[in-house]
Each structure stands twice: as structure tokens, then as C-alpha cells.
PDB file of N, CA and C in Angstrom:
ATOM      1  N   UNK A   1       0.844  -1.174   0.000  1.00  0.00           N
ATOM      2  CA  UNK A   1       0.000   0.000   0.000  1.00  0.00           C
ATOM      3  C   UNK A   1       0.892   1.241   0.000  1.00  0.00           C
ATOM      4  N   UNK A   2       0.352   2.259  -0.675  1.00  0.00           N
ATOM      5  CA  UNK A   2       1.365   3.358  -1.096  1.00  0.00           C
ATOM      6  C   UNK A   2       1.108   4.203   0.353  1.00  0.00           C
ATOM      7  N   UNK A   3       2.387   4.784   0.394  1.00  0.00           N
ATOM      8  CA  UNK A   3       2.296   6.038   1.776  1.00  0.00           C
ATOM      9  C   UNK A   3       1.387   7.228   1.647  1.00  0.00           C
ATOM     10  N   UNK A   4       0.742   7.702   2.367  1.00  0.00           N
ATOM     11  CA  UNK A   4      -0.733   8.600   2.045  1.00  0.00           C
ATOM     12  C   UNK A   4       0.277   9.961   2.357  1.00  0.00           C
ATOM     13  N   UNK A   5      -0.601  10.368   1.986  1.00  0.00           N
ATOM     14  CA  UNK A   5       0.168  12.509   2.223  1.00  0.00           C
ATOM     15  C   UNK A   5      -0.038  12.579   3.885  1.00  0.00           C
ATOM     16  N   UNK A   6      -0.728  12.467   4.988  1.00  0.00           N
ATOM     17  CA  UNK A   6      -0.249  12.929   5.813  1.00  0.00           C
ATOM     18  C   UNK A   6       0.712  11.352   6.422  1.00  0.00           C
ATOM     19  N   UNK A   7       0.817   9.970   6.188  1.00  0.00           N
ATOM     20  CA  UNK A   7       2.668   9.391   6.607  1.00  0.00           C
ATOM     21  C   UNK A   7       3.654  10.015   5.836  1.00  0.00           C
ATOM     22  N   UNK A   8       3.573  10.249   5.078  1.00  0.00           N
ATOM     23  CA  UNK A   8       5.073  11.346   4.251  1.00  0.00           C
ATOM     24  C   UNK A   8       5.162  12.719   4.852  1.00  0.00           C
ATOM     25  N   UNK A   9       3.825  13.361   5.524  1.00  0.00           N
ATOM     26  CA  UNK A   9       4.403  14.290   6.376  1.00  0.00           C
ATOM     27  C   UNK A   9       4.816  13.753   7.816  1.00  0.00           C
ATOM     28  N   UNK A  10       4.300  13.409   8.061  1.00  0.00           N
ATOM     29  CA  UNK A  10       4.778  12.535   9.423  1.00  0.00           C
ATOM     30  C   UNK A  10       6.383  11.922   9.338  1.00  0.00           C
ATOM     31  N   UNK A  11       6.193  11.208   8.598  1.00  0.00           N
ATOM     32  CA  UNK A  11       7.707  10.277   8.140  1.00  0.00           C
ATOM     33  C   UNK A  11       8.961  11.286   8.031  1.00  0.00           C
ATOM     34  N   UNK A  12       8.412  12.738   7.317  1.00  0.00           N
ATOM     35  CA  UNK A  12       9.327  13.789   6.640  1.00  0.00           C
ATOM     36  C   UNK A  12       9.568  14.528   8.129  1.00  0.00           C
ATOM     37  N   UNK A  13       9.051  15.130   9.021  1.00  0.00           N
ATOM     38  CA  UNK A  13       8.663  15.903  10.009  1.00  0.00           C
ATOM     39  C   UNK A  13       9.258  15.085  11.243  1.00  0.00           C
ATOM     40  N   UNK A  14       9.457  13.762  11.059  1.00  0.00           N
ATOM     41  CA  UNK A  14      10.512  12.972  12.650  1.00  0.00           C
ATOM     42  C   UNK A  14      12.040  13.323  11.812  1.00  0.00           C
ATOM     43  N   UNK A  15      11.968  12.547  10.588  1.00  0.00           N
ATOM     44  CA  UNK A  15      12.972  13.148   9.776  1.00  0.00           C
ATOM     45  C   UNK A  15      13.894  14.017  10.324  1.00  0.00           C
ATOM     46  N   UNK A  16      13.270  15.094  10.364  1.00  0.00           N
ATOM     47  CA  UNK A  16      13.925  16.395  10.302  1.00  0.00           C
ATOM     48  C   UNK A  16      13.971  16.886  11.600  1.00  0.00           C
ATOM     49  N   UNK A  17      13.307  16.181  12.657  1.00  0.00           N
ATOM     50  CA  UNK A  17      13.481  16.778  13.757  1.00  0.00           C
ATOM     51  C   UNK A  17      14.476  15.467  13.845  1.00  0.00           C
ATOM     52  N   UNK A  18      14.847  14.766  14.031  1.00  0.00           N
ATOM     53  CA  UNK A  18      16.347  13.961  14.234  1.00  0.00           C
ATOM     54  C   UNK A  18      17.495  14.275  13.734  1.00  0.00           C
ATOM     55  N   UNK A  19      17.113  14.815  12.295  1.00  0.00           N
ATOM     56  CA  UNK A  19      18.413  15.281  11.265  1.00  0.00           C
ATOM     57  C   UNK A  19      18.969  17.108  12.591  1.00  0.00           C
ATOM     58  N   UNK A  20      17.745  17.509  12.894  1.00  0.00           N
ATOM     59  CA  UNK A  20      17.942  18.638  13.528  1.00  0.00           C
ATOM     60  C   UNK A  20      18.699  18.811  15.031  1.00  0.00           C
ATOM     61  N   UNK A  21      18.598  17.529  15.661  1.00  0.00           N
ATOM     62  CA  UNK A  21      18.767  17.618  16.850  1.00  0.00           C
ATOM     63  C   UNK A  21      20.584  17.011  16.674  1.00  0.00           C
ATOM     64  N   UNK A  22      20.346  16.093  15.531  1.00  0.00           N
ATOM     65  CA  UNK A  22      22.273  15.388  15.739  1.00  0.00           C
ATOM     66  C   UNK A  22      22.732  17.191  15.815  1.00  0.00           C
ATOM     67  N   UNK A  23      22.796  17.533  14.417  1.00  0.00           N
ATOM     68  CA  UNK A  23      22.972  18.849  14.248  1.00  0.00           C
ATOM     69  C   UNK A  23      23.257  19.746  15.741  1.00  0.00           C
ATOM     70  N   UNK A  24      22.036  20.208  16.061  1.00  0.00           N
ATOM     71  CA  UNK A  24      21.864  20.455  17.462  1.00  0.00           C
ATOM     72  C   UNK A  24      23.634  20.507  18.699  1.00  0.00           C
ATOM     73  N   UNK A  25      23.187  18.681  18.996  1.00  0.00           N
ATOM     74  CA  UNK A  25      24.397  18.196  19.608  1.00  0.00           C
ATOM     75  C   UNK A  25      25.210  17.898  18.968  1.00  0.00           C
ATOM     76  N   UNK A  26      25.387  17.770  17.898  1.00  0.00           N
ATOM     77  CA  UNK A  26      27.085  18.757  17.173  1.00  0.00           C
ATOM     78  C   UNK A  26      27.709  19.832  17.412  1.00  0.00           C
ATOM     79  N   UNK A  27      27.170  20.842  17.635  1.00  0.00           N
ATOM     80  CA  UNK A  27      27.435  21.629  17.675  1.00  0.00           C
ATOM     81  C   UNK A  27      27.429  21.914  19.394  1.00  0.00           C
ATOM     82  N   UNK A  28      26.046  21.688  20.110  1.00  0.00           N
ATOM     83  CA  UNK A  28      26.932  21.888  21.771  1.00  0.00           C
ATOM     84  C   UNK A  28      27.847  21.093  22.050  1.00  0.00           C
ATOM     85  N   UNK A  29      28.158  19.875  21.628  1.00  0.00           N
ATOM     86  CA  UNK A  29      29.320  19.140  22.283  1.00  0.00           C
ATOM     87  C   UNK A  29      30.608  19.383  21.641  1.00  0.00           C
ATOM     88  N   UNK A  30      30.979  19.853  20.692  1.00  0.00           N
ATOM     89  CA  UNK A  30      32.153  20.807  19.653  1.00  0.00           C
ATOM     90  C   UNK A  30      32.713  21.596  20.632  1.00  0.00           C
ATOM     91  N   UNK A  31      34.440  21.743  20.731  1.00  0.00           N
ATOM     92  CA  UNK A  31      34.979  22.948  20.955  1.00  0.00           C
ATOM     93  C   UNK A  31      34.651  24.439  20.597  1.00  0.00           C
ATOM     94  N   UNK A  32      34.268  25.183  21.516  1.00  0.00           N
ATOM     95  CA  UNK A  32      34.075  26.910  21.219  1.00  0.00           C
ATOM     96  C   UNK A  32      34.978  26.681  19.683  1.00  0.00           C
ATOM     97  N   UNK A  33      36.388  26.548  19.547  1.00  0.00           N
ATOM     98  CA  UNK A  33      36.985  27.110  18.761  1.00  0.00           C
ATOM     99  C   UNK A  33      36.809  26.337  17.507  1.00  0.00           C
ATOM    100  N   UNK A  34      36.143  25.389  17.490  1.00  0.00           N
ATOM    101  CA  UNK A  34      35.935  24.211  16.508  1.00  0.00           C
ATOM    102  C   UNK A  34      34.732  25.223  16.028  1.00  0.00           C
ATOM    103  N   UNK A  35      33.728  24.958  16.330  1.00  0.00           N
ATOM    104  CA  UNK A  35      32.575  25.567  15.840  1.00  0.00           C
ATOM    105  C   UNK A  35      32.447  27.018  15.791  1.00  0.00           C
ATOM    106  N   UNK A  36      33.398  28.051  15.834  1.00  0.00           N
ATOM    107  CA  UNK A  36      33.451  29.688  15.550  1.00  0.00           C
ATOM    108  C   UNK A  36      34.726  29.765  14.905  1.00  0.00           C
ATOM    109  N   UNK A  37      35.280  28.454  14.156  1.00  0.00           N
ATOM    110  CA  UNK A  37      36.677  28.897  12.863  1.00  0.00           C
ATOM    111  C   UNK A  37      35.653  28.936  11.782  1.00  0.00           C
ATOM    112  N   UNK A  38      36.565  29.905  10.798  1.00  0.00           N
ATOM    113  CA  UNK A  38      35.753  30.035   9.674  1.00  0.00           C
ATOM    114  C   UNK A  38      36.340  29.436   8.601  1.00  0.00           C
ATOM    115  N   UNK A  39      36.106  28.397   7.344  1.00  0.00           N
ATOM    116  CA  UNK A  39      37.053  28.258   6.394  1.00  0.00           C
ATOM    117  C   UNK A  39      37.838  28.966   6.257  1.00  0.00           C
ATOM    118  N   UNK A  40      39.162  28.820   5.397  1.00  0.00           N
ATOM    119  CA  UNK A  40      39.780  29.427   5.171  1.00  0.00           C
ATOM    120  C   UNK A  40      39.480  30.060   3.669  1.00  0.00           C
ATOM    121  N   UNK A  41      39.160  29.387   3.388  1.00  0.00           N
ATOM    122  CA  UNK A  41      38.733  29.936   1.676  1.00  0.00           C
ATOM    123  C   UNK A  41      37.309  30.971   1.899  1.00  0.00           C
ATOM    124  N   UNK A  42      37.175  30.950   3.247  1.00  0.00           N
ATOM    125  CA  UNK A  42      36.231  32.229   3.373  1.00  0.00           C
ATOM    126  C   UNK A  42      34.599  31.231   3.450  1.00  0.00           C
ATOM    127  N   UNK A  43      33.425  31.503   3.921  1.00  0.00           N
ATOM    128  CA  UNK A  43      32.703  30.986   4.305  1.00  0.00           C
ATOM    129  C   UNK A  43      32.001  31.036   5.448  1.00  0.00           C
ATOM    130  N   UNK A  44      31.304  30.553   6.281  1.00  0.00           N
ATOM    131  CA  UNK A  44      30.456  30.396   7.589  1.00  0.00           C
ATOM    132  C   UNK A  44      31.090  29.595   7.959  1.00  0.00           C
ATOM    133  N   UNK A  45      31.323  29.929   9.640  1.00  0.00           N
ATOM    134  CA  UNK A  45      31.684  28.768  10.656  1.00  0.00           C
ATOM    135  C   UNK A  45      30.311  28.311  11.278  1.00  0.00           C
ATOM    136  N   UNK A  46      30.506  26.973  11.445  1.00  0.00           N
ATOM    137  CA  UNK A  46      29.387  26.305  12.172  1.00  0.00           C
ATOM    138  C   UNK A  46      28.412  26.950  12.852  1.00  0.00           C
ATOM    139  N   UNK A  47      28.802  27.759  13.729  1.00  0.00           N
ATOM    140  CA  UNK A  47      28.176  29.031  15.104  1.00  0.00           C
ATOM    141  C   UNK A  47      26.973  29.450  13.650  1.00  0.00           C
ATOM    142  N   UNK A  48      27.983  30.068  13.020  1.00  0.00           N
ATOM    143  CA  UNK A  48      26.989  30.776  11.896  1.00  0.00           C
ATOM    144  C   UNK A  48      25.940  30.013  11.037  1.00  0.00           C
ATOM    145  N   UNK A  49      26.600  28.732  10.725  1.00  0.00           N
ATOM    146  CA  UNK A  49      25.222  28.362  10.276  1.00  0.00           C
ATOM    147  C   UNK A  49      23.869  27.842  11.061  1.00  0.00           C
ATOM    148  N   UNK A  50      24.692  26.937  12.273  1.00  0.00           N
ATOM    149  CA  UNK A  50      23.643  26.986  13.377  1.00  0.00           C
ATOM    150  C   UNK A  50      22.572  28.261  13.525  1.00  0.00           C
ATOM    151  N   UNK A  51      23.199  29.215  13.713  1.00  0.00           N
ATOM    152  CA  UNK A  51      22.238  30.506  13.860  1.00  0.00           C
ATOM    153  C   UNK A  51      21.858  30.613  12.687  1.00  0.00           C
ATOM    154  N   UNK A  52      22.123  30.310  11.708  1.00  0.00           N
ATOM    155  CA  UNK A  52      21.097  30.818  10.177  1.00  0.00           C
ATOM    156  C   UNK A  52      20.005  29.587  10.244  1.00  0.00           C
ATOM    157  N   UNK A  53      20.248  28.375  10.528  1.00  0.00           N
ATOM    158  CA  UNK A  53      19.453  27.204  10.471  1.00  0.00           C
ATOM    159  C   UNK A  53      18.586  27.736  11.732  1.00  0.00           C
ATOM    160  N   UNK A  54      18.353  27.935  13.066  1.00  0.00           N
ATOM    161  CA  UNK A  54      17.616  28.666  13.776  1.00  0.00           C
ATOM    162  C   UNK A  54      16.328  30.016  13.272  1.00  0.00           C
ATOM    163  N   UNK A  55      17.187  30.301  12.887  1.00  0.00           N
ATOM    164  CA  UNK A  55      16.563  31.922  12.499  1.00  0.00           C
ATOM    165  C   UNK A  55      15.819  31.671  11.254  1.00  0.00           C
ATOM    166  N   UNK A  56      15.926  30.748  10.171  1.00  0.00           N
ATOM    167  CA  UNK A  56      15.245  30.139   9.434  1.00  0.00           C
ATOM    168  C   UNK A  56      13.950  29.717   9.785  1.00  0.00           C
ATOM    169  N   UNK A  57      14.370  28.583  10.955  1.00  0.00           N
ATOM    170  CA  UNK A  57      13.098  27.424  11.665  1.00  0.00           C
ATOM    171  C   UNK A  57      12.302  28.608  11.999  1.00  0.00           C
ATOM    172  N   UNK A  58      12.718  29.724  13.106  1.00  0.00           N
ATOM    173  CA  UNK A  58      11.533  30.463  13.757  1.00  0.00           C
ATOM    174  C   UNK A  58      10.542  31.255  12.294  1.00  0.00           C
ATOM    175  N   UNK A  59      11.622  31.847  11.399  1.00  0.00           N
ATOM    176  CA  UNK A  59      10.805  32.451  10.277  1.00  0.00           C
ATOM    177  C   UNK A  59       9.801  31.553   9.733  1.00  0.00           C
ATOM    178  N   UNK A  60      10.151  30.613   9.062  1.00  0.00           N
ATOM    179  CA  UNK A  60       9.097  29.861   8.897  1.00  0.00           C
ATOM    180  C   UNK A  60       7.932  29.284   9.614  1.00  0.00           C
ATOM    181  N   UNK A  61       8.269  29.348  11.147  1.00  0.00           N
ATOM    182  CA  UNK A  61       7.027  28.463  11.625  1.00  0.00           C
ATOM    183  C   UNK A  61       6.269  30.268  11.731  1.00  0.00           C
ATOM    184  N   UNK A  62       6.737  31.020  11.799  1.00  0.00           N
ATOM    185  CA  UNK A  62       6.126  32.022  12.102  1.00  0.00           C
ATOM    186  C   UNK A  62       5.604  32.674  10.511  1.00  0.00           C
ATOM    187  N   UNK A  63       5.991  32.029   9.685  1.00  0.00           N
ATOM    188  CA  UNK A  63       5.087  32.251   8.318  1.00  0.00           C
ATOM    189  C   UNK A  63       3.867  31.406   8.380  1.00  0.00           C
ATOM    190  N   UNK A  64       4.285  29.883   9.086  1.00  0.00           N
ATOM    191  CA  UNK A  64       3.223  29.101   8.712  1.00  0.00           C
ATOM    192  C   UNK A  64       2.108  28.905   9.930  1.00  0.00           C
ATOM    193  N   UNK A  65       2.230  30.024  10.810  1.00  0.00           N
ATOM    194  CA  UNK A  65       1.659  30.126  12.065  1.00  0.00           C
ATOM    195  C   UNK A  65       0.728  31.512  11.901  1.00  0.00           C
ATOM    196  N   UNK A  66       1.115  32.295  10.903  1.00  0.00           N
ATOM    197  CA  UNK A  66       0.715  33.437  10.890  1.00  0.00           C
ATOM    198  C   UNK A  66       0.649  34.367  11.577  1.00  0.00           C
ATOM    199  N   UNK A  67       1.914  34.239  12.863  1.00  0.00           N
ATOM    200  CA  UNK A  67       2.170  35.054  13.584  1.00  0.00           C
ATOM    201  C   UNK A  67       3.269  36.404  13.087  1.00  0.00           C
ATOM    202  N   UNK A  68       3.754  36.130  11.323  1.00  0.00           N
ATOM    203  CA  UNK A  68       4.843  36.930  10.966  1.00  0.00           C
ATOM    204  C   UNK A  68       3.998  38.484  10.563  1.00  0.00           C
ATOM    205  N   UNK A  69       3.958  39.266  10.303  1.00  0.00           N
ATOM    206  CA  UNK A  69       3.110  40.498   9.763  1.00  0.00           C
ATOM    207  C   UNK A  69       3.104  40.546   8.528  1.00  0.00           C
ATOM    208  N   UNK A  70       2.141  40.397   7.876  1.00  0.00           N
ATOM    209  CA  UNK A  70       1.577  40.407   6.846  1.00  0.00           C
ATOM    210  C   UNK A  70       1.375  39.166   5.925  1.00  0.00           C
ATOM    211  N   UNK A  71       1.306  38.102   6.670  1.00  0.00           N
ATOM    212  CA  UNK A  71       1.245  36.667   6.218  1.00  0.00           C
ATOM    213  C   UNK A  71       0.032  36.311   6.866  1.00  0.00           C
ATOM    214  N   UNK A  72      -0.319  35.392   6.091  1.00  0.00           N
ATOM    215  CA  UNK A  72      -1.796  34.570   6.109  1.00  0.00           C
ATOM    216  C   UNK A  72      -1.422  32.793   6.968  1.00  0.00           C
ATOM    217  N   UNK A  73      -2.343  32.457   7.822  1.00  0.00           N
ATOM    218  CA  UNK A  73      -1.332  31.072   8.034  1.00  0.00           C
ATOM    219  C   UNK A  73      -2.115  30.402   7.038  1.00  0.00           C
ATOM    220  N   UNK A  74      -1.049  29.394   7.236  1.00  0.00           N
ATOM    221  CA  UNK A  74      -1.803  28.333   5.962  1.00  0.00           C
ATOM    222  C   UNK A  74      -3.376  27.315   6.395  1.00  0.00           C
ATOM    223  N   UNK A  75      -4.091  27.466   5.540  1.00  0.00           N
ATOM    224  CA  UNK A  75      -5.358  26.783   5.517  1.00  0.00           C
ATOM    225  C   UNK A  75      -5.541  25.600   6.181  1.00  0.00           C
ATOM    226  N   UNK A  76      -6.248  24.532   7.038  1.00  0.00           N
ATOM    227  CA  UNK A  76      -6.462  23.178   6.943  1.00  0.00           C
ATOM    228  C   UNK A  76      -7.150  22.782   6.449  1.00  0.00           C
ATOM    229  N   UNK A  77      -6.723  22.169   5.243  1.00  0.00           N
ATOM    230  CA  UNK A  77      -7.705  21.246   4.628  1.00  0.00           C
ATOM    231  C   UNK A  77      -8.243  19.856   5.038  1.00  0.00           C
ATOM    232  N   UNK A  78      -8.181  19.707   5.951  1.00  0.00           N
ATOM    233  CA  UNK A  78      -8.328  18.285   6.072  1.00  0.00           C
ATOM    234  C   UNK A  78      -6.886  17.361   6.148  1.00  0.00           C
ATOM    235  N   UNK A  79      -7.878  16.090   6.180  1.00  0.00           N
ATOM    236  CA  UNK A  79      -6.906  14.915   5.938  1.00  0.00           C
ATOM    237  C   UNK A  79      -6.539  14.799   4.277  1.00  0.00           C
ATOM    238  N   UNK A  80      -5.612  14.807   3.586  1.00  0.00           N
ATOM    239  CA  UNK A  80      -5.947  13.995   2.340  1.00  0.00           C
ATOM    240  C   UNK A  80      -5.068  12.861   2.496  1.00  0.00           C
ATOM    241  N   UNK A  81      -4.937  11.998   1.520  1.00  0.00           N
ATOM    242  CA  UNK A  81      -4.495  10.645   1.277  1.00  0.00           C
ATOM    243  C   UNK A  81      -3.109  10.229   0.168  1.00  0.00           C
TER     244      UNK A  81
END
């Protein structure tokens, strides 16, 4: 039996909160100086993308919450399949 639209959100959504949390504790258990070097060829150090991956999550849930100003939250349609 094929996976319905809300187990692929479900399935996608543990996903990403696991992919998020290694991430997470990567980065608290890392040396200060490990995670705030920056390439050398120029780039973001870890610190930095951590905080861009953060500041992302809140924007979006706050697009899709409709708590951002001037955004609509998104509709429920239901269950579909």
C-alpha cells in the first residue's frame, strides 16, 4: 500500500526533527573554537550556520503560524491521502 500525504508528512517531520537535533548536539558538544573557525577559503563557521538554520526554523514556523506580519497562516484542509 502506497504512503498517504499525511505518513510522508509525518515520516518527513521525525525526519527532520532527528536530522535537527544530531545537528543540534554537534554543535553543543564541539569545541568553542571548533565551531566559531571560519574556512579558510572564506565561508560560515558552524556558530553561523547553526544561527542561520535557527533563524530560518523560527521564520518559517512564524510564516506558517501566521504570527509573521503580513502573512496569512496556511489553511487546513483536512486529511488527504
Amino acid at each position: 500500500m502506497a504512503e498517504s500525504h499525511n505518513e510522508r508528512i509525518a515520516r518527513m517531520r521525525t525526519a527532520y526533527r532527528e536530522a535537527h537535533e544530531r545537528f543540534a548536539m554537534r554543535l553543543r558538544n564541539a569545541q568553542a573554537e571548533a565551531v566559531e573557525r571560519r574556512p579558510a577559503d572564506g565561508g560560515w563557521s558552524a556558530t553561523q550556520i547553526g544561527w542561520h538554520v535557527a533563524a530560518v526554523d523560527a521564520s518559517f514556523a512564524a510564516l506558517v503560524s501566521g504570527e509573521r506580519p503580513g502573512a496569512q497562516p496556511i489553511p487546513d484542509r483536512g486529511p488527504r491521502s
